[in-house]
Protein backbone atom coordinates (compact mmCIF):
# COMPACT_ATOMS: atom_id res chain seq x y z
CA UNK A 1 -31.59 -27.90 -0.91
CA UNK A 2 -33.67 -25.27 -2.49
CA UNK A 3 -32.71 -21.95 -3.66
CA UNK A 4 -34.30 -20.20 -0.68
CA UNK A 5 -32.16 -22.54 1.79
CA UNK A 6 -29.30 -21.75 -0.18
CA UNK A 7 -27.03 -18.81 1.04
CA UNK A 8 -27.07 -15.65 -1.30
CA UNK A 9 -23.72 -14.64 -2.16
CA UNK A 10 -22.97 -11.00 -3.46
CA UNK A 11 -20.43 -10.56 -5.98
CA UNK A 12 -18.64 -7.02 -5.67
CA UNK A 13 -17.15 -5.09 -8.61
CA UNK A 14 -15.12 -1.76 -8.06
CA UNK A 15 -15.06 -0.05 -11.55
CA UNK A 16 -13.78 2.91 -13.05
CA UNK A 17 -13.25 3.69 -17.00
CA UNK A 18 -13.11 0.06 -18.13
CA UNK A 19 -15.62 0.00 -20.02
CA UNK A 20 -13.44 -2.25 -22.47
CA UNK A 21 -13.55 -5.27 -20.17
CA UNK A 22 -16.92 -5.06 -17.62
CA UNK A 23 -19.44 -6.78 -20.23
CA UNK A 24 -17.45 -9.49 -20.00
CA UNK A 25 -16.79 -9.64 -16.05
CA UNK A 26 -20.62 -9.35 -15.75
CA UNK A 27 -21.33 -12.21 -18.25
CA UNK A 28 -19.17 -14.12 -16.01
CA UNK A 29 -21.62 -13.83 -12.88
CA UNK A 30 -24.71 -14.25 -15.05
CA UNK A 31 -23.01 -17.51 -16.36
CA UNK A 32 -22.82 -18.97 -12.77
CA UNK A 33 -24.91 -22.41 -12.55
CA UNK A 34 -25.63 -21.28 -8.99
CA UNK A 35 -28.91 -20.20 -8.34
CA UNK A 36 -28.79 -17.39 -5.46
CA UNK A 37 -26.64 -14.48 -6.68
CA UNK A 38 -26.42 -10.79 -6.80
CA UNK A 39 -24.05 -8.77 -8.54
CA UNK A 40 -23.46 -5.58 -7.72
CA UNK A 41 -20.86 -2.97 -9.46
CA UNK A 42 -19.30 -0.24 -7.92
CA UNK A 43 -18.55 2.62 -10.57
CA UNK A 44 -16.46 5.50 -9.63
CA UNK A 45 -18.25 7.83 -12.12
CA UNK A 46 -16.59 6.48 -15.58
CA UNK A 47 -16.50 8.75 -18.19
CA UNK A 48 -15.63 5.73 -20.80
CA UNK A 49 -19.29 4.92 -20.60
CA UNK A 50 -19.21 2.40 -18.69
CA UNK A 51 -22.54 3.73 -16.80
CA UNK A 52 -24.13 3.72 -20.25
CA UNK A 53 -23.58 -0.16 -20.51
CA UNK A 54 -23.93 -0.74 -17.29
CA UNK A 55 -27.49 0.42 -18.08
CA UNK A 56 -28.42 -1.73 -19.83
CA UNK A 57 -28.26 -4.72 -17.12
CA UNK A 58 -30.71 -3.00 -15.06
CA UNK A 59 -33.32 -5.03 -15.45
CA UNK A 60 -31.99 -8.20 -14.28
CA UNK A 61 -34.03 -7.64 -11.16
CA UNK A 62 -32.43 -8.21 -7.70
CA UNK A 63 -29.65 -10.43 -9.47
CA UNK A 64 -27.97 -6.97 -10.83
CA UNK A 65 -27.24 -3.73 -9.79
CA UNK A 66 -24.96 -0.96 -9.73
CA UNK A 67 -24.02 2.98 -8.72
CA UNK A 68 -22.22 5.33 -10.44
CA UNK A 69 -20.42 7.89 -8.63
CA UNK A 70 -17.63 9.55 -7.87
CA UNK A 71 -15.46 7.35 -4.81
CA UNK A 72 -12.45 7.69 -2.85
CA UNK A 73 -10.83 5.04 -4.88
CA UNK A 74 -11.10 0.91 -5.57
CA UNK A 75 -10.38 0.21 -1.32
CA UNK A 76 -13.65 2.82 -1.30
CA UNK A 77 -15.46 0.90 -3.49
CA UNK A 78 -15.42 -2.59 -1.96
CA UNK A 79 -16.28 -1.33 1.14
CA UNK A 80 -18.82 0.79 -0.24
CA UNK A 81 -19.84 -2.52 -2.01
CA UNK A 82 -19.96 -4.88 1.31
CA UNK A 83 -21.83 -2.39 2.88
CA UNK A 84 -24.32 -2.39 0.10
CA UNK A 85 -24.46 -6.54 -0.17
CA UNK A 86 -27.50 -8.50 1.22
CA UNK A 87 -25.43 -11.88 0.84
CA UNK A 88 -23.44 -13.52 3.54
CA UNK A 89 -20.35 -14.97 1.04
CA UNK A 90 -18.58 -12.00 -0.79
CA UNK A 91 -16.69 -12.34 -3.43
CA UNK A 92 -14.76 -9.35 -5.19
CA UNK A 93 -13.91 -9.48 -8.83
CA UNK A 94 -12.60 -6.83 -10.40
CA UNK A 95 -13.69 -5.17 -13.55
CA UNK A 96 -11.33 -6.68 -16.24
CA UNK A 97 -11.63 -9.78 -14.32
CA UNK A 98 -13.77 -12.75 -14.63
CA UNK A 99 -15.11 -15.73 -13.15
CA UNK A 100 -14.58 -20.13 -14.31
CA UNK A 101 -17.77 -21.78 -14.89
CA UNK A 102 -18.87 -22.99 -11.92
CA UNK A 103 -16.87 -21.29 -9.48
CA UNK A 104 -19.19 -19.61 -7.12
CA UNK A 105 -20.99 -23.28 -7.18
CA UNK A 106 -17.33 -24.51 -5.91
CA UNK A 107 -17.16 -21.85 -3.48
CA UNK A 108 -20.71 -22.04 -1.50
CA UNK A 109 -20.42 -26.19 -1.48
CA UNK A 110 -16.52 -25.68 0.42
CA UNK A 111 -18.49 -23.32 3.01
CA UNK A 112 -21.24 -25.48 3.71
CA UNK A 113 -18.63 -28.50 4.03
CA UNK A 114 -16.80 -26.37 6.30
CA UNK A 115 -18.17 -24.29 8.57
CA UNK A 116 -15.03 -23.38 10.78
CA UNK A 117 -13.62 -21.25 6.89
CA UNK A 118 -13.75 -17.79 7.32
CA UNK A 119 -12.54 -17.51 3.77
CA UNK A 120 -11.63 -19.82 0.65
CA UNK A 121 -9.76 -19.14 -2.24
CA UNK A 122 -8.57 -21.50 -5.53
CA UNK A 123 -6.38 -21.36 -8.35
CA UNK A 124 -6.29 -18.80 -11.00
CA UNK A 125 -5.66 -18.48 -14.76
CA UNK A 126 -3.98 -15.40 -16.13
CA UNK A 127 -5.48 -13.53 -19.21
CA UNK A 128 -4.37 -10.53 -21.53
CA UNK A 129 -6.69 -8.14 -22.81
CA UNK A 130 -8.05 -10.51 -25.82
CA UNK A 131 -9.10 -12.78 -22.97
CA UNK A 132 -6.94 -15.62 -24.42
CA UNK A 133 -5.08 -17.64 -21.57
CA UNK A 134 -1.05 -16.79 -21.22
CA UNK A 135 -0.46 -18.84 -17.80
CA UNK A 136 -2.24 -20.23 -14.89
CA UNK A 137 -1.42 -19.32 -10.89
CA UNK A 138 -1.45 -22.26 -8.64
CA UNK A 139 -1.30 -20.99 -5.42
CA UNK A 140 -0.92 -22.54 -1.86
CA UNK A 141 -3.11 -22.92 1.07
CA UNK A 142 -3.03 -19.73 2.25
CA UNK A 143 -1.92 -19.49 6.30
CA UNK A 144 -0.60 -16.61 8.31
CA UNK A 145 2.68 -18.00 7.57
CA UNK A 146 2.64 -18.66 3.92
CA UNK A 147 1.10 -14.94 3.69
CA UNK A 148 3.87 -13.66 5.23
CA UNK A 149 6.06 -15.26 2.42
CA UNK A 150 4.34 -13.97 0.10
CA UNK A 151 1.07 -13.37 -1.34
CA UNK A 152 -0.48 -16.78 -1.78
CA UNK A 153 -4.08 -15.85 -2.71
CA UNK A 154 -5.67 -14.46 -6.17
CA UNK A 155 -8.20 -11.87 -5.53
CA UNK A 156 -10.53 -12.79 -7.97
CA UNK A 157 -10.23 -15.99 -6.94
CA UNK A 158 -11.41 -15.37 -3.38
CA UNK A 159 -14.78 -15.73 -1.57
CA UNK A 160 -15.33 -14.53 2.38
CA UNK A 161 -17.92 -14.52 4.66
CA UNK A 162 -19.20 -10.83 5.77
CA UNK A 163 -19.35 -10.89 8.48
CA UNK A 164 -15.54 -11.71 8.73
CA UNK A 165 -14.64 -8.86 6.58
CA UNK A 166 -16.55 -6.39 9.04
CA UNK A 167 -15.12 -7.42 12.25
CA UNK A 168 -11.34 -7.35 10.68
CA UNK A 169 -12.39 -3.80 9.55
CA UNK A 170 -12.84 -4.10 5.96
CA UNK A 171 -10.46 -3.06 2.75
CA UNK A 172 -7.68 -0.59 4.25
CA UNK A 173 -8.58 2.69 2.19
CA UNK A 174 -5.30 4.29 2.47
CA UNK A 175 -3.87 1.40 0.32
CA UNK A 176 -3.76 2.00 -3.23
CA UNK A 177 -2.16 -1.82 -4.67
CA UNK A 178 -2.28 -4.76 -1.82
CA UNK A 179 -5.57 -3.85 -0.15
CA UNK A 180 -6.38 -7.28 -0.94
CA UNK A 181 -3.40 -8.78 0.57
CA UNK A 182 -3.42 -6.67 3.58
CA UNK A 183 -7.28 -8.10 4.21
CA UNK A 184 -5.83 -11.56 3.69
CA UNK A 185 -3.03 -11.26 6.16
CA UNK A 186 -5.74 -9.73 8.94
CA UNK A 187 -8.35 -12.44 8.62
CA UNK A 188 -5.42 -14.89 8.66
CA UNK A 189 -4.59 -13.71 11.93
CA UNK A 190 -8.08 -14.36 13.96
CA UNK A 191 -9.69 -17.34 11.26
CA UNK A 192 -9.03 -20.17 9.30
CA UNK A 193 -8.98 -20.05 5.64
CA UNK A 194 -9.75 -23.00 3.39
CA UNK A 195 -8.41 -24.01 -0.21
CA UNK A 196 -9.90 -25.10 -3.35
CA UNK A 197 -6.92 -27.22 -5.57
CA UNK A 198 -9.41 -25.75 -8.80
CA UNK A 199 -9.09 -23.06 -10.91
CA UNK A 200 -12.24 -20.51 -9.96
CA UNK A 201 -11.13 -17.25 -11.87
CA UNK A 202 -9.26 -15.27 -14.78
CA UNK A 203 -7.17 -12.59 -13.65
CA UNK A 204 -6.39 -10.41 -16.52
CA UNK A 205 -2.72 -8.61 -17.15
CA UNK A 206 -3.00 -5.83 -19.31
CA UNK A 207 -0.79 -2.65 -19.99
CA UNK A 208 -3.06 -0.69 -18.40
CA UNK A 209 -3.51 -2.69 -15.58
CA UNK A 210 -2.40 -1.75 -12.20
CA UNK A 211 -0.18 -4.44 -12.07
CA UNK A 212 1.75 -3.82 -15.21
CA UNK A 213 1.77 0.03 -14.48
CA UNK A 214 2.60 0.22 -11.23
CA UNK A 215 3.98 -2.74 -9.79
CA UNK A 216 7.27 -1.23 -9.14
CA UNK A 217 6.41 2.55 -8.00
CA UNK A 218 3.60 1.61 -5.90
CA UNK A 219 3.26 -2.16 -5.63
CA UNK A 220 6.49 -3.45 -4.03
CA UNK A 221 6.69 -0.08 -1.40
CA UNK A 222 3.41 -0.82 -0.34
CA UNK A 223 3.77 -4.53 -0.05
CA UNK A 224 7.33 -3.79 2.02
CA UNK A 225 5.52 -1.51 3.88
CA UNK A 226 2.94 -3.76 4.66
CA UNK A 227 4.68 -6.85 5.29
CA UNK A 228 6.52 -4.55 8.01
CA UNK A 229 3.85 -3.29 9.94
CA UNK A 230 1.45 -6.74 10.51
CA UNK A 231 5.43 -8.79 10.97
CA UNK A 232 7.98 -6.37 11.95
CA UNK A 233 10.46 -7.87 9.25
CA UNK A 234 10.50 -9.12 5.73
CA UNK A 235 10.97 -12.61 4.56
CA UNK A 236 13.49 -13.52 1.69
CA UNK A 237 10.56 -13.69 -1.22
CA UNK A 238 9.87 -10.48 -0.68
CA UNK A 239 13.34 -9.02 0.02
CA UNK A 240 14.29 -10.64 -3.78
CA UNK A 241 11.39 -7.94 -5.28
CA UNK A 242 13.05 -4.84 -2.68
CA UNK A 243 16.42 -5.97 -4.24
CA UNK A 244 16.85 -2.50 -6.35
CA UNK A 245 15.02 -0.77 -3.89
CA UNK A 246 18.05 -2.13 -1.40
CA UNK A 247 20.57 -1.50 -4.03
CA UNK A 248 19.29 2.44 -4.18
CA UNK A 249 18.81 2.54 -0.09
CA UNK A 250 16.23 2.92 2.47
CA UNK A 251 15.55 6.72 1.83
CA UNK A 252 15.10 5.96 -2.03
CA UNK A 253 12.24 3.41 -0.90
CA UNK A 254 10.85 5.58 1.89
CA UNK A 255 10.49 8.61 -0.60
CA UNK A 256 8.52 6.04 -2.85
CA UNK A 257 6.33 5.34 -0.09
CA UNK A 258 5.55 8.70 0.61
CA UNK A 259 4.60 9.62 -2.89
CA UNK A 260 2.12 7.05 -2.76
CA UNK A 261 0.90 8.62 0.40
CA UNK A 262 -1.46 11.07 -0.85
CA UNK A 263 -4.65 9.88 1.22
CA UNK A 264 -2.77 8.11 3.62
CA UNK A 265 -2.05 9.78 7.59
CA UNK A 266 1.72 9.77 7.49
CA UNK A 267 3.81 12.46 9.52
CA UNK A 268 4.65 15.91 7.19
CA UNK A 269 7.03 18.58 7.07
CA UNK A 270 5.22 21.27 7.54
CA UNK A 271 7.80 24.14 7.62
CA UNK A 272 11.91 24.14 7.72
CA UNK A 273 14.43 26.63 7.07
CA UNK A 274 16.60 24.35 4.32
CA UNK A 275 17.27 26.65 1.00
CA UNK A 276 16.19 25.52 -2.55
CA UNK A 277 19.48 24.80 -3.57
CA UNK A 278 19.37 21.93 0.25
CA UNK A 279 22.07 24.09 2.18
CA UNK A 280 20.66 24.12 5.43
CA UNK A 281 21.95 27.00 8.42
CA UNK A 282 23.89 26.24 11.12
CA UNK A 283 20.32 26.07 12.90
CA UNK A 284 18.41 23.87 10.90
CA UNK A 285 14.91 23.78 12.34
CA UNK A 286 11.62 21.40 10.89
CA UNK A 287 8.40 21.17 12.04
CA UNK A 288 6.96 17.80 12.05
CA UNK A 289 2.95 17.62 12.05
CA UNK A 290 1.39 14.09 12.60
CA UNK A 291 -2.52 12.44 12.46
CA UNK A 292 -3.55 10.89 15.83
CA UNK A 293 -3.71 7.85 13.73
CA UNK A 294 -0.39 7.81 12.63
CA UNK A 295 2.48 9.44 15.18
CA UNK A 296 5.11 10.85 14.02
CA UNK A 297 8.03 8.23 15.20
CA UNK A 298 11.38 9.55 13.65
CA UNK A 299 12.81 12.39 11.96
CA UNK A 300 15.36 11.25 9.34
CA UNK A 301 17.78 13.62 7.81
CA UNK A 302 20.54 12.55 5.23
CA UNK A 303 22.90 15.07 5.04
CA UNK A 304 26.29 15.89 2.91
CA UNK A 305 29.55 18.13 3.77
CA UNK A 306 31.88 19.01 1.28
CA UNK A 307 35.14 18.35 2.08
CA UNK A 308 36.40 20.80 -0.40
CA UNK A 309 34.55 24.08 1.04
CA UNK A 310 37.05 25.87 3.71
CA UNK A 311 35.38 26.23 7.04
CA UNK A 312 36.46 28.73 9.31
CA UNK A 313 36.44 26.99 12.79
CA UNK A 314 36.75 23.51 11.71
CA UNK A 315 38.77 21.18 9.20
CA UNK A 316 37.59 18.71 6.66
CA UNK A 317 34.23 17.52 7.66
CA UNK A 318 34.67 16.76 11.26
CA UNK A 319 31.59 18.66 13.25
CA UNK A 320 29.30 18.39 15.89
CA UNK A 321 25.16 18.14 15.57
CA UNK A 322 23.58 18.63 18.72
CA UNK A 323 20.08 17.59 17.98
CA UNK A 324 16.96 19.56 20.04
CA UNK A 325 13.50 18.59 19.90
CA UNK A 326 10.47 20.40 21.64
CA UNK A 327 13.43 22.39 23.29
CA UNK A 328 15.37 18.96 24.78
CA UNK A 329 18.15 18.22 23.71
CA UNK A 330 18.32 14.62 22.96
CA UNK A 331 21.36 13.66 20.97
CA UNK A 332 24.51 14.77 19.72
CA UNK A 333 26.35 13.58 16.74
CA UNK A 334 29.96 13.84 15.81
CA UNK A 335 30.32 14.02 11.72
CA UNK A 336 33.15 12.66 10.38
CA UNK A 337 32.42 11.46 7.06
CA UNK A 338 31.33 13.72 3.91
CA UNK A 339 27.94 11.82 3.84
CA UNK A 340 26.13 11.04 7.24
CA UNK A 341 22.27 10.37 8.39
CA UNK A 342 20.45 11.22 11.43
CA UNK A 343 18.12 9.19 13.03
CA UNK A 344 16.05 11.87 15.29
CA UNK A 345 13.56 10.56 17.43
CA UNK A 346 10.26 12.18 17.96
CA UNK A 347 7.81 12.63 20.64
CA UNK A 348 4.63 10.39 19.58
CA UNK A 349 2.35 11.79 21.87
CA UNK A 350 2.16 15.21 20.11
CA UNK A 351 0.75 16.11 16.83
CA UNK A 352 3.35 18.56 16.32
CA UNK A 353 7.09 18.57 16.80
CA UNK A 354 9.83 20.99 16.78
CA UNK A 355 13.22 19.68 15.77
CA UNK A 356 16.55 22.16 15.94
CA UNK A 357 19.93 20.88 14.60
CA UNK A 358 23.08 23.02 15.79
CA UNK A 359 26.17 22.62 14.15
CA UNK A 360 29.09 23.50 14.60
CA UNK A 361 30.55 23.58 11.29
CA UNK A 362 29.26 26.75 9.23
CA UNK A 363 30.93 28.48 5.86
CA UNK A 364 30.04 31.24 3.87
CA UNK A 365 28.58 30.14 0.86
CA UNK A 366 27.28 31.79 -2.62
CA UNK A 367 26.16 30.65 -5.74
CA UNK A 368 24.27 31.41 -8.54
CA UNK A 369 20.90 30.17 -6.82
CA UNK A 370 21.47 32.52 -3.83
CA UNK A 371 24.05 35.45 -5.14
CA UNK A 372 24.68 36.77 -1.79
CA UNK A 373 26.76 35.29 0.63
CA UNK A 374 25.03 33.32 3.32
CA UNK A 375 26.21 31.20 5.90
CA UNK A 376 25.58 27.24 5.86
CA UNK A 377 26.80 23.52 7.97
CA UNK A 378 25.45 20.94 5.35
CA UNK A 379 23.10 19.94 2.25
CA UNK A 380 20.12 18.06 4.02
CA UNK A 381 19.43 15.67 1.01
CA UNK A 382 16.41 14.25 2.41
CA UNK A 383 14.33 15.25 5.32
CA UNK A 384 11.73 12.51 5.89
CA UNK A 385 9.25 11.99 9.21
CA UNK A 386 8.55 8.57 9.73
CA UNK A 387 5.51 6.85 11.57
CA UNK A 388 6.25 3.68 13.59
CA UNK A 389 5.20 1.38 10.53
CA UNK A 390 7.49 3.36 8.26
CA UNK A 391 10.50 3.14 10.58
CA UNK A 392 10.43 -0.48 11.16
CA UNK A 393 10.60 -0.59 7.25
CA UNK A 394 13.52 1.49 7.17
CA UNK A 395 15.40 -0.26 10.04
CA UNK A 396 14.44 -3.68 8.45
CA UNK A 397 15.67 -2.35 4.97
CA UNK A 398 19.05 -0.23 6.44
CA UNK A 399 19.56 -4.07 8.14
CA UNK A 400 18.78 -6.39 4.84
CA UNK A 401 21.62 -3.45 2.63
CA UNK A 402 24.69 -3.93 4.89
CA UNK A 403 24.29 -7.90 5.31
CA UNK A 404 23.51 -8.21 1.46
């Protein structure tokens, strides 16, 4: 077969300030014994200068090119990339990564062989920021099942066809960390995916790598969250890495999640009437705004009564919350413990709701915060709208604490 009958396969690198590690990752595509490649690199507008040495590959023709600009992030970039890519095999190594000898060779031959593969992925070795080996990742076929285990594919290790990655919709930009495995998981669901038992790239671990920085704050939330939303539940592998997420509780994860949220369309707080110091008024009201993409689904409040502040019409902590929302009411609640949550369900075919909490159980409190005497029902530790996804994660992690 010659070169022109061979397909061209376009090799996509999102970069941004690692300008420490990209010679190398390009050598590695260079280096490939087969014939009918393009790279092309992605830069977010480094200011390492990586553009500088990026530069100087220019003139590699067609086989090389790159942009340098700022991007909404590395989910950004790969699409950006795909979009740019005249090949129909992709295959997306990232910029401290690098490729075996021979494995885009490896990959094109297991297409060709196998027509019916929307996607085919191989083994990986893992490398630290000398490039000497520490360990090598031998993964499993990867099916919808073993994916919902656990992550069975390494991304640099992966090659797809294009036009698979368009029709499942591309790289999910509102995902900061397992972008890659969320892509996996969709084409799982429509195609077959096919396995190489070789070793086809390097995946480097670094202390500056996402990985090692932000595996726990970003990574496991967003892999929960996830998991959740294309399964409803989570399997055991993954429940072992939310074990001190489960030992904290669901709101300690949820408020993790919504950190990371920062480009993502998840349901806000736009106004409420809770103090600095969390005392809320015996008429505790939020407002709850929502993207059409992502309804809001639930209103959670954890609240917390003191059992030591005397009340005036009630003893202890035993109150009523009658809970309103858009002027309905829809629940009440009878507190009887110092600590309590509320699980307020909200109207997902409006952008904005309007939640009121009456209760019956006010005091007169002051402190050095607020001087002046005010009256007050509870301390509304967290206030957190949830979308649909982010509720089955909660319900799925409340579940997983009280049977663990």
């Amino acid at each position: 077969m010659s070169q022109q009958d061979l397909p061209l396969v376009s090799i996509i690198t999102p970069s941004y300030n690692q300008a420490g590690f990209i010679a190398e990752t390009i050598q590695s595509v260079l280096n490939q014994d087969y014939p009918n490649i393009e790279h092309i690199v992605v830069d977010g507008g480094s200011t390492d200068g990586t553009a500088a040495l990026l530069q100087q590959y220019s003139d590699r023709g067609e086989r090389f090119r790159f942009v340098s600009e700022p991007d909404r992030g590395q989910s950004h970039a790969v699409n950006k990339g795909v979009a740019m890519a005249k090949g129909e095999i992709i295959g997306w190594l990232n910029s401290d990564d690098t490729y075996v000898a021979g494995a885009v060779r490896k990959a094109v031959q297991a297409f060709l062989q196998h027509p019916e593969w929307a996607m085919v992925h191989g083994n990986c070795f893992v490398i630290n920021k000398n490039s000497r080996l520490s360990s090598s990742l031998t993964v499993s076929p990867a099916t919808l099942q073993r994916l919902y285990e656990s992550c069975c594919v390494c991304q640099p290790a992966a090659f797809f066809r294009k036009h698979v990655f368009q029709q499942v919709g591309g790289v999910d930009e509102s995902l900061h960390f397992c972008m890659d495995y969320d892509l996996w998981i969709r084409i799982a669901k429509h195609y077959t995916i096919g396995y190489i038992p070789e070793h086809l790239a390097n995946t480097r671990i670094h202390e500056s790598s996402k990985t090692a920085t932000q595996w726990h704050s970003v990574g496991i939330p967003e892999v929960l969250q996830t998991v959740v939303k294309h399964f409803g539940t989570i399997s055991n592998t993954w429940m072992r890495y939310a074990a001190p997420y489960l030992r904290m509780g669901a709101f300690s994860l949820l408020r993790q999640i919504k950190a990371n949220a920062a480009r993502k369309h998840t349901p806000k707080v736009t106004h409420m009437n809770r103090y600095k110091d969390l005392w809320v008024p015996p008429m505790f009201t939020v407002d709850v705004e929502a993207d059409p993409s992502s309804p809001a689904h639930l209103l959670l409040v954890r609240g917390r009564s003191s059992q030591h502040i005397p009340s005036p019409n009630e003893q202890g902590v035993n109150f009523q919350c009658s809970v309103v929302v858009n002027g309905r009411l829809v629940a009440e609640h009878q507190i009887t413990t110092p600590s309590f949550s509320l699980e307020v369900p909200l109207d997902r075919s409006r952008l904005k709701n309007e939640v009121a909490i009456f209760s019956s159980r006010f005091v007169s409190l002051a402190n050095q915060v607020y001087p002046m005497k005010r009256q007050v029902s509870f301390v509304a530790e967290d206030v957190l709208p949830l979308s649909l996804d982010e509720a089955r994660l909660y319900q799925t992690v409340q579940h997983a604490s009280r049977t663990s």
